[in-house]
C-alpha atoms as a PDB file:
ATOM      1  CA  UNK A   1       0.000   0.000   0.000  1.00  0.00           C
ATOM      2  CA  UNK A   2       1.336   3.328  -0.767  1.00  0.00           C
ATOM      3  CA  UNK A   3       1.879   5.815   1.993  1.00  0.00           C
ATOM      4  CA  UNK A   4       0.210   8.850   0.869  1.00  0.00           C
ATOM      5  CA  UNK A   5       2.513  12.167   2.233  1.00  0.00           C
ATOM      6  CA  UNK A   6       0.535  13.237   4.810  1.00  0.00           C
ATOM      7  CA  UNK A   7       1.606   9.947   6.656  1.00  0.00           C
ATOM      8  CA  UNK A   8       5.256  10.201   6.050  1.00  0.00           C
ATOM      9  CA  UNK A   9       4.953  13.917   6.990  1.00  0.00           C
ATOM     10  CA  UNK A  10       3.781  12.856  10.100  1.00  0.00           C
ATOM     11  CA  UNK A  11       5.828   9.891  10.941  1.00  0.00           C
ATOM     12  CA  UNK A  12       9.006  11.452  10.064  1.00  0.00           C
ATOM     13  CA  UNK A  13       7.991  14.504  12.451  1.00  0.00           C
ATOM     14  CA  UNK A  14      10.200  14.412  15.911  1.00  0.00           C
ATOM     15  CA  UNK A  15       8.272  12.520  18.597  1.00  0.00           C
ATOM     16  CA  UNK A  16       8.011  14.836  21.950  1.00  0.00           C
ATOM     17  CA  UNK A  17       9.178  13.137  24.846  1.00  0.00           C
ATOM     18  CA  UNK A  18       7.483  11.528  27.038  1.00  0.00           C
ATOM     19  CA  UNK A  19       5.275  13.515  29.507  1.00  0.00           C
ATOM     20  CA  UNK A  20       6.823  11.604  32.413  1.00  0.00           C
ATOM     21  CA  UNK A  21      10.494  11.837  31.252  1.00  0.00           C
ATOM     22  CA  UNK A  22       9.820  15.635  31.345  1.00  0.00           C
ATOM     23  CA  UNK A  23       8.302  16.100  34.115  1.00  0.00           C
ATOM     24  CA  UNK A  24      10.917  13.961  36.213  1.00  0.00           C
ATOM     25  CA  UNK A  25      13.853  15.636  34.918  1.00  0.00           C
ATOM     26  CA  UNK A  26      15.320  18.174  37.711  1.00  0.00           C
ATOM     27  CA  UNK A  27      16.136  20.926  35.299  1.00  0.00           C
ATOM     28  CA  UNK A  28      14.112  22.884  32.647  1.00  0.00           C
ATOM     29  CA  UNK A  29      15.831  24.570  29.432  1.00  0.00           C
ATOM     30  CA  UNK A  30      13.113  27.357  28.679  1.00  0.00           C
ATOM     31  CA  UNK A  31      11.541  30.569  30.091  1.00  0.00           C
ATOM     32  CA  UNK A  32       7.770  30.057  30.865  1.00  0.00           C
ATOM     33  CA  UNK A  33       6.652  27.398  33.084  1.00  0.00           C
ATOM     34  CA  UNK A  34       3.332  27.045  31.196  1.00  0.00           C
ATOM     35  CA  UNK A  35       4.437  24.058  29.146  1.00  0.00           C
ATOM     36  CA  UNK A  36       5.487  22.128  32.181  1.00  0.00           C
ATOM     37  CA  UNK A  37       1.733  22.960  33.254  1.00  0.00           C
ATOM     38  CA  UNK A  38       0.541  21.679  29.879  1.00  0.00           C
ATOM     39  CA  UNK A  39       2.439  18.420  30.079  1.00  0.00           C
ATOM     40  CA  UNK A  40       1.645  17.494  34.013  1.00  0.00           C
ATOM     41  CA  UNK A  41      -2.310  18.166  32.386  1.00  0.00           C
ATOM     42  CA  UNK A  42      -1.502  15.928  29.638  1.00  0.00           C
ATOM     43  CA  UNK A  43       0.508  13.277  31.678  1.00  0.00           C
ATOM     44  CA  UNK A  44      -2.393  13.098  34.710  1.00  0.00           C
ATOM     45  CA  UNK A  45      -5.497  13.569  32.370  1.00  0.00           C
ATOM     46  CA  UNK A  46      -6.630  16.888  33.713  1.00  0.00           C
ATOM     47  CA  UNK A  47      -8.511  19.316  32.407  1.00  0.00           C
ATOM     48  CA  UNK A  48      -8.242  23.004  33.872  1.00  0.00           C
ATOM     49  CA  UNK A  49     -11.575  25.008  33.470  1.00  0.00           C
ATOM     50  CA  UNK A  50     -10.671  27.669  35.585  1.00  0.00           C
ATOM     51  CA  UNK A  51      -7.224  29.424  36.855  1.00  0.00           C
ATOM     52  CA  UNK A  52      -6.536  31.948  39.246  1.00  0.00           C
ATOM     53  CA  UNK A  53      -2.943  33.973  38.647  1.00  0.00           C
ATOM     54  CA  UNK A  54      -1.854  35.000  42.310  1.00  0.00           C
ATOM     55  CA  UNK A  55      -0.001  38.330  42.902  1.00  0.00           C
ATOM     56  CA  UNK A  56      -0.370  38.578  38.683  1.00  0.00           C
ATOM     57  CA  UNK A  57       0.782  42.330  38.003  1.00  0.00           C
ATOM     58  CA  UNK A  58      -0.404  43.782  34.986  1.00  0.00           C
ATOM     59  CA  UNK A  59       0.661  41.119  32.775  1.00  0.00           C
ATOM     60  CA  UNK A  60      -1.535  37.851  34.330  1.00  0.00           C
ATOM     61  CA  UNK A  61      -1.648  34.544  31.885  1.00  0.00           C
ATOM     62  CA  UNK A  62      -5.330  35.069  30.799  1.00  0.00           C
ATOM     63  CA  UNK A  63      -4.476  34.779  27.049  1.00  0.00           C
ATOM     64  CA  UNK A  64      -2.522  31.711  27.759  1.00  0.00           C
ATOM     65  CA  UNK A  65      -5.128  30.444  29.686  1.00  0.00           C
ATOM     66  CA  UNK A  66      -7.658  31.425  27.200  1.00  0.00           C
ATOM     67  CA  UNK A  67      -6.088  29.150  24.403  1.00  0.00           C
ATOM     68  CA  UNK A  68      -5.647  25.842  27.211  1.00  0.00           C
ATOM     69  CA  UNK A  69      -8.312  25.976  29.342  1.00  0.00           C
ATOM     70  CA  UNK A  70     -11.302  23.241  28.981  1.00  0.00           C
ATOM     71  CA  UNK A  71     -15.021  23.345  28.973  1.00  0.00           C
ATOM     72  CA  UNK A  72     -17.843  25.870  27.463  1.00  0.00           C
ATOM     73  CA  UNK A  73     -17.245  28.912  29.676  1.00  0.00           C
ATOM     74  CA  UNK A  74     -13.572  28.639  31.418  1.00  0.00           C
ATOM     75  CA  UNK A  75     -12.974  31.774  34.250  1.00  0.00           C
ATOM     76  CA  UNK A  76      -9.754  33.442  34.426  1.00  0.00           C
ATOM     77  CA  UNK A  77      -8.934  35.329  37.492  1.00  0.00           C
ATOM     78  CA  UNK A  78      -6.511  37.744  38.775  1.00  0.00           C
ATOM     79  CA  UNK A  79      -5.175  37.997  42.467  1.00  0.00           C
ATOM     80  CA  UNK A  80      -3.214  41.270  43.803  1.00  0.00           C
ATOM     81  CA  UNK A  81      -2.835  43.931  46.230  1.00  0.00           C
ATOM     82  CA  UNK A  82      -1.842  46.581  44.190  1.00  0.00           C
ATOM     83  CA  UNK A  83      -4.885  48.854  43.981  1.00  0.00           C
ATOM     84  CA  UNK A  84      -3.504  50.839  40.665  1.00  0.00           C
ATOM     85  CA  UNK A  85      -3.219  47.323  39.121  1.00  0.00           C
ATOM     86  CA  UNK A  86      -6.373  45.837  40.541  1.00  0.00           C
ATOM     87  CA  UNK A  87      -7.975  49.093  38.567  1.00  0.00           C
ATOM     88  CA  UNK A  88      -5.737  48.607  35.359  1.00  0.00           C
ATOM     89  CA  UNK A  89      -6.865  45.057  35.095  1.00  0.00           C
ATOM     90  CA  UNK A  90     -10.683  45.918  35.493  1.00  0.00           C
ATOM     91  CA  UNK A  91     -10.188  48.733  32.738  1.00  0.00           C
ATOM     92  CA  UNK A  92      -8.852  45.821  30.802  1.00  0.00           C
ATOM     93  CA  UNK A  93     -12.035  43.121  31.205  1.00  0.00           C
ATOM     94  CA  UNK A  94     -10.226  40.866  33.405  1.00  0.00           C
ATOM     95  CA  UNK A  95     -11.499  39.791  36.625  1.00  0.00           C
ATOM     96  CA  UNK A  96      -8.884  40.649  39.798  1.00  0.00           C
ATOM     97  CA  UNK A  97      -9.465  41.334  43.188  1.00  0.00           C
ATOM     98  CA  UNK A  98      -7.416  41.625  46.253  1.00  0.00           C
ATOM     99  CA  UNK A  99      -7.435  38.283  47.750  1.00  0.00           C
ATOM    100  CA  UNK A 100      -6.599  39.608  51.369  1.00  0.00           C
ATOM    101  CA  UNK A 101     -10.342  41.717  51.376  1.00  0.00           C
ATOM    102  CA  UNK A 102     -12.176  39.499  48.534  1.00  0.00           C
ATOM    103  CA  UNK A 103     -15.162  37.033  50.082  1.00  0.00           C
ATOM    104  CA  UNK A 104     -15.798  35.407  46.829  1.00  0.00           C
ATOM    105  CA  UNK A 105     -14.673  32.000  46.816  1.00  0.00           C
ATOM    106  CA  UNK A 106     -11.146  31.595  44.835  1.00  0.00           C
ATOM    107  CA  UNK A 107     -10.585  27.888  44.317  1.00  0.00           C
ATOM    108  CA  UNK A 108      -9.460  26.898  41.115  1.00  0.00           C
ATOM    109  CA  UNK A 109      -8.409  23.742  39.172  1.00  0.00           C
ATOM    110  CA  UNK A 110      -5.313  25.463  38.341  1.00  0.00           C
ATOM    111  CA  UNK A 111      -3.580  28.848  40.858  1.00  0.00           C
ATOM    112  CA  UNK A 112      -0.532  29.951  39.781  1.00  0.00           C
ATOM    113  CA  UNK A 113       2.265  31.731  41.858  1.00  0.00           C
ATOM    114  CA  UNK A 114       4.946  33.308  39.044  1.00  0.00           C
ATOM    115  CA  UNK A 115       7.405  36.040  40.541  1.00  0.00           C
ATOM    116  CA  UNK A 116       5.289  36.493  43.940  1.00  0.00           C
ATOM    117  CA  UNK A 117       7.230  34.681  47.031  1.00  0.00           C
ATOM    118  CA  UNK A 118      10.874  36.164  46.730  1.00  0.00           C
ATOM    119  CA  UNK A 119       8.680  39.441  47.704  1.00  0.00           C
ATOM    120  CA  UNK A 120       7.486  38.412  50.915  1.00  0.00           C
ATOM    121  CA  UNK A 121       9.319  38.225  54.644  1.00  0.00           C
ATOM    122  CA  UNK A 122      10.604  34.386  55.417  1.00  0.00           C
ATOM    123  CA  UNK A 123       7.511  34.886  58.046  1.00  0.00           C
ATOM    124  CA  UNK A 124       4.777  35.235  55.477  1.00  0.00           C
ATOM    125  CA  UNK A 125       5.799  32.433  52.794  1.00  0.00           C
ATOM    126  CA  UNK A 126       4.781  29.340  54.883  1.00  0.00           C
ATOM    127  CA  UNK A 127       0.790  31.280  54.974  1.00  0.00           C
ATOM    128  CA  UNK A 128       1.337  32.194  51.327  1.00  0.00           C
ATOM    129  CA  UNK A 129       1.661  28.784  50.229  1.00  0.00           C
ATOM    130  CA  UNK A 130      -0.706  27.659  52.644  1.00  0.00           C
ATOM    131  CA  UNK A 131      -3.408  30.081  50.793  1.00  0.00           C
ATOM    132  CA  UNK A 132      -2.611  28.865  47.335  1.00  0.00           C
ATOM    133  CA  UNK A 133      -3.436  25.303  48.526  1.00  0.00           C
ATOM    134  CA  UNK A 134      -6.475  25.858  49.713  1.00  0.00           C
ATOM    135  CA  UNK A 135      -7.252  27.332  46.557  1.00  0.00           C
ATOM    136  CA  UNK A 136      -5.475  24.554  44.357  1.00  0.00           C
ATOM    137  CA  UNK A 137      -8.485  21.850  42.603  1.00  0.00           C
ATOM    138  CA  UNK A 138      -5.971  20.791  40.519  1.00  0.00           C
ATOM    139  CA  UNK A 139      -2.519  22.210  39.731  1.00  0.00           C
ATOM    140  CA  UNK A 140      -0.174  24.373  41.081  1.00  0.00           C
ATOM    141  CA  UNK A 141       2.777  26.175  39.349  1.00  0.00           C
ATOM    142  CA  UNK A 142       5.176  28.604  41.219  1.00  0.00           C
ATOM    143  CA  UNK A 143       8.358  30.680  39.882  1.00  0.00           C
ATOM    144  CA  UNK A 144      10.691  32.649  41.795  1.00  0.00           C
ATOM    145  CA  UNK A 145      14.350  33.840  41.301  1.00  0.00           C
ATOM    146  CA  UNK A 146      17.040  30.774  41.626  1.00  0.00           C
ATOM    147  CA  UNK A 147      19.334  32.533  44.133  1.00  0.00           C
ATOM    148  CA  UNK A 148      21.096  28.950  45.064  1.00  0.00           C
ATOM    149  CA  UNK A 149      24.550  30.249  43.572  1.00  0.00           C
ATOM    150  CA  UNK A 150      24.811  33.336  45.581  1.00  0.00           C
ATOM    151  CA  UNK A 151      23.974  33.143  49.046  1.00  0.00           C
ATOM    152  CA  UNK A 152      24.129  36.247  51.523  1.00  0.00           C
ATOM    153  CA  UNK A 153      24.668  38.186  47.955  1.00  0.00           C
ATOM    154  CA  UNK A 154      28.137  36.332  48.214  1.00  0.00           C
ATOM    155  CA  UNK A 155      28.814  33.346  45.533  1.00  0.00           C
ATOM    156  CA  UNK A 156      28.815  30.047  46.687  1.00  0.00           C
ATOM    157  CA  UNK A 157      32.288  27.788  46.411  1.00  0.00           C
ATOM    158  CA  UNK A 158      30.868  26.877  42.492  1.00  0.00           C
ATOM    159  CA  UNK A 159      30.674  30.477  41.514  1.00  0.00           C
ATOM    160  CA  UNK A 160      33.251  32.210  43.208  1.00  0.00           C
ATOM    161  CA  UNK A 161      35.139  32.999  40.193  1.00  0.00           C
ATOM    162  CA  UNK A 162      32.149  33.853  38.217  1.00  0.00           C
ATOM    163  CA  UNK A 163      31.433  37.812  37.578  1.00  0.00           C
ATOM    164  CA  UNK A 164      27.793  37.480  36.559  1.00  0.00           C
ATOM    165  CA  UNK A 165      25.547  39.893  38.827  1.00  0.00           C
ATOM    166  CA  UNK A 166      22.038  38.643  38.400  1.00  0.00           C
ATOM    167  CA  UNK A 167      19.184  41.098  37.948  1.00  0.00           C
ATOM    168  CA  UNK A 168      17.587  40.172  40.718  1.00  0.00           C
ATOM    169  CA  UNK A 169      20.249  41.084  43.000  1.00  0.00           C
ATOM    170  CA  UNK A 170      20.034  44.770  42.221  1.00  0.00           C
ATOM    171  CA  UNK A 171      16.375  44.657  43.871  1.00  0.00           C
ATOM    172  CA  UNK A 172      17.188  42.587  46.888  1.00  0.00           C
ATOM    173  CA  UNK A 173      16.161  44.283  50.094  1.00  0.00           C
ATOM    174  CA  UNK A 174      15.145  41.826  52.610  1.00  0.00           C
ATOM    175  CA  UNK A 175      14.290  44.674  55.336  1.00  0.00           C
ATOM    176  CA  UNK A 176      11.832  47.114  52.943  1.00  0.00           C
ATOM    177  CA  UNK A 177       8.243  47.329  53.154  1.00  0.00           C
ATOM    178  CA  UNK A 178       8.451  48.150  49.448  1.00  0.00           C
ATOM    179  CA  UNK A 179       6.418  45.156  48.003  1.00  0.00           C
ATOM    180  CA  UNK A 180       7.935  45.327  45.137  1.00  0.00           C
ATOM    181  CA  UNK A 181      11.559  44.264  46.255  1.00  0.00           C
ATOM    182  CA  UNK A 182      13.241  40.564  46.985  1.00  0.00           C
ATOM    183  CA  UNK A 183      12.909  40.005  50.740  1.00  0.00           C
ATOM    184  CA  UNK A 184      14.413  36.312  50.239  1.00  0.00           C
ATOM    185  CA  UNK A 185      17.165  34.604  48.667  1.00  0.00           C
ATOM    186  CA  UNK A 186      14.791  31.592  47.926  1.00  0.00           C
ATOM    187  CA  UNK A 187      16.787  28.156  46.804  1.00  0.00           C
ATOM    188  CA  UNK A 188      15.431  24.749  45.092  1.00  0.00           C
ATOM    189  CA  UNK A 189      15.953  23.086  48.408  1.00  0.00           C
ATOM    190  CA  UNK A 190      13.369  25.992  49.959  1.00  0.00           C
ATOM    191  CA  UNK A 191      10.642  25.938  48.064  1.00  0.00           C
ATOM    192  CA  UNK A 192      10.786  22.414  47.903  1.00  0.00           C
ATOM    193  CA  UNK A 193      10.139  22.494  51.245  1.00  0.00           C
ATOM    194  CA  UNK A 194       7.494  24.804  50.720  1.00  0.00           C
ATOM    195  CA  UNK A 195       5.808  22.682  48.645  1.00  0.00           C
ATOM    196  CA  UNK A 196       6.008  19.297  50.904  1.00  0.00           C
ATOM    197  CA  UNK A 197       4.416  21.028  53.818  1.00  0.00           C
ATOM    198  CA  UNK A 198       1.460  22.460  51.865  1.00  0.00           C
ATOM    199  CA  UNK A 199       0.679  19.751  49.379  1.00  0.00           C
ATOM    200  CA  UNK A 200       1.463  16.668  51.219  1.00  0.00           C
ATOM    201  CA  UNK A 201       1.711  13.254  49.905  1.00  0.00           C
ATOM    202  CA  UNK A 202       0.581  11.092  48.909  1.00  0.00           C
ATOM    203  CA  UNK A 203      -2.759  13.575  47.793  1.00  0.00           C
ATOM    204  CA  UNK A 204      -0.116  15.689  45.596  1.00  0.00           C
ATOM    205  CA  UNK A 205       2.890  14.634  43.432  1.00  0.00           C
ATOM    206  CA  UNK A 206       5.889  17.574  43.754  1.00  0.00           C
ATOM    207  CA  UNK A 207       8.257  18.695  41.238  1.00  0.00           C
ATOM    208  CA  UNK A 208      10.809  21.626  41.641  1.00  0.00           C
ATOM    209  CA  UNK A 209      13.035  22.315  38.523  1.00  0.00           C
ATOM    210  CA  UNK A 210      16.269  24.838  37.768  1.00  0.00           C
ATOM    211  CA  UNK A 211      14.850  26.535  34.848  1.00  0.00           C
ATOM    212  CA  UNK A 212      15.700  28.832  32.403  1.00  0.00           C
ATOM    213  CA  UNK A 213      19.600  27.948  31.804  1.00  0.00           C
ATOM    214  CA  UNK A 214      22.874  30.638  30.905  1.00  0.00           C
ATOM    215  CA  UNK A 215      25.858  29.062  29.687  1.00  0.00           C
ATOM    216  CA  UNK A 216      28.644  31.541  30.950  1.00  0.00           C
ATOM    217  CA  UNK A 217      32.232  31.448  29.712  1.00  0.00           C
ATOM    218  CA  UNK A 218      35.600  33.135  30.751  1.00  0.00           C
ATOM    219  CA  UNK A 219      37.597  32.965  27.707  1.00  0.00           C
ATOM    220  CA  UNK A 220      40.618  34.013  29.362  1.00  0.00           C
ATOM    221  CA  UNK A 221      40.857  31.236  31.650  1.00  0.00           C
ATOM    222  CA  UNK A 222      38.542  28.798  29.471  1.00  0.00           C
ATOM    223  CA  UNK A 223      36.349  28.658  32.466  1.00  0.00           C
ATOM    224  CA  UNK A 224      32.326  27.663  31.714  1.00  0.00           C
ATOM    225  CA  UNK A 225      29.612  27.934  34.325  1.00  0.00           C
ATOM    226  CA  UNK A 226      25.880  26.614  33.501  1.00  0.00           C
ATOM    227  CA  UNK A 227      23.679  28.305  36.082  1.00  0.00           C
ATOM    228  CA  UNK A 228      19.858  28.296  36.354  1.00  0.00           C
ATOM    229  CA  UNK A 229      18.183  31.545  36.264  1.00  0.00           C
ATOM    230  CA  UNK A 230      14.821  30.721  37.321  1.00  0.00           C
ATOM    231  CA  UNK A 231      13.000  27.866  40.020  1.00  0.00           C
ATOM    232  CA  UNK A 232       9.504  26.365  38.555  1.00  0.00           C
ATOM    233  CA  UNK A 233       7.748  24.133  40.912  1.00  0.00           C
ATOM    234  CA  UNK A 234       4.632  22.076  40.143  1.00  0.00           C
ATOM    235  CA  UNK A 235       2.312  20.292  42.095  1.00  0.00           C
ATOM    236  CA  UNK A 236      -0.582  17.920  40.855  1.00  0.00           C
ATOM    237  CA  UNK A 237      -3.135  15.963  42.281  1.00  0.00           C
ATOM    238  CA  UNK A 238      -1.889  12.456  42.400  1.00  0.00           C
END
C-alpha cells in the first residue's frame, strides 16, 4: 500500500518526549513554566476550566489560559494587592481582586504563583503557600528567582570565580516594606520544602526544577559555568 505524504509527513515529524520523562527531569531549558503545566495536564489527564494567577501584576496569563483551558465557559482570574493594578486590570475586562479583602470564593483547578514569594518576609511564605493550597483543585505552578549560587549576595564555592551579577540582585532588600523588592534569597531546596508542607503526599505529586539555563564562559581562563536563572515548581493531584 502506498503511503500517501501526509503519513510520512507525520511519521518522520520528531516525537516529543514523554510527559513523564519531562516532568521527572530536575532541570528545565526554557523561560515560561506554562508548558510544564501543559504536560503534568496531559501526563495526569486533567482538564483546567478555571485558573486563578496570584499576585499577577499587569501582565496575568489570561491569554494563555484562554487558548488551554477546557469546557464551554472557562474563568480566568486575577489575584493582587496593588490597587492601581487591581484598577488597570478591570479597565482591561479581566477579573482581579485583592485576595486579602475578597469574600468570593477563589478555588481553582489550576492557581498559579509566578514572581510572587521572593517578595514576601521568610515569616509570610509558609501562609502564602498555605493560601494557594487551599485554593489549588488541581494544579499548582510557582516561579521565583534561583538565588542557590549566591547566598548572603556572596557566591557560593561553584561560583566564586564567576562575575555574573544577576538582575535580581540589584532589587534585593530583605528589610523594605516596598512590596515590590526581593525580601528572600529563595533556593530549590526551599521551596521544595514549601511545597512538601502544603501539598502533602501522597494527595499531591511535587516537582521543583532549575529553569531557564545561561551558559557563561571566561575565555581568558577557558572557564564555563551553567547556572539556572529561574526555580519552577509544580504540584498535581496524584
Amino acid at each position: 500500500m502506498m503511503m500517501t505524504s501526509f503519513a510520512r509527513r507525520l511519521l518522520s515529524r520528531p516525537s516529543r518526549p514523554h510527559d513523564l520523562t519531562l516532568l521527572d527531569s530536575p532541570t528545565f531549558d526554557r523561560v515560561n513554566v506554562q508548558p510544564l503545566v501543559e504536560a503534568v495536564c496531559r501526563h495526569a489527564s486533567l482538564s483546567l476550566e478555571s485558573c486563578l494567577d496570584v499576585g499577577c501584576g499587569p501582565r496575568p496569563g489570561d491569554r494563555w489560559f484562554a487558548r488551554h483551558a477546557s469546557g464551554p465557559e472557562p474563568r480566568f482570574g486575577g489575584a493582587d494587592i496593588d490597587p492601581v493594578v487591581l484598577q488597570e486590570l478591570a479597565e482591561r475586562g479581566i477579573d482581579a481582586v485583592d485576595p486579602r479583602t475578597t469574600e468570593r470564593d477563589l478555588t481553582s483547578d489550576l492557581v498559579m504563583a509566578k514572581e510572587v514569594i521572593e517578595h514576601l518576609p521568610a515569616a509570610e511564605c509558609e501562609d502564602f503557600v498555605d493560601l494557594c493550597a487551599r485554593n489549588t483543585k488541581k494544579v499548582f505552578a510557582l516561579t521565583t528567582p534561583n538565588f542557590e549560587y549566591w547566598q548572603g549576595l556572596r557566591a557560593t564555592d561553584a561560583t566564586k570565580e564567576c562575575r555574573w551579577v544577576p538582575d535580581h540582585f540589584k532589587d534585593f532588600r530583605p528589610e523594605s516594606s516596598n512590596p515590590h523588592t526581593h525580601k528572600q534569597e529563595m533556593t530549590p531546596e526551599s521551596v521544595g520544602a514549601y511545597l512538601e508542607k502544603a501539598f502533602p503526599s501522597p494527595t499531591w505529586q511535587r516537582r521543583v526544577y532549575r529553569a531557564w539555563p545561561w551558559t557563561l564562559r571566561d575565555e581568558a581562563r577557558g572557564t564555563e559555568w551553567r547556572l539556572y536563572f529561574k526555580i519552577f515548581a509544580l504540584a498535581w493531584r496524584a
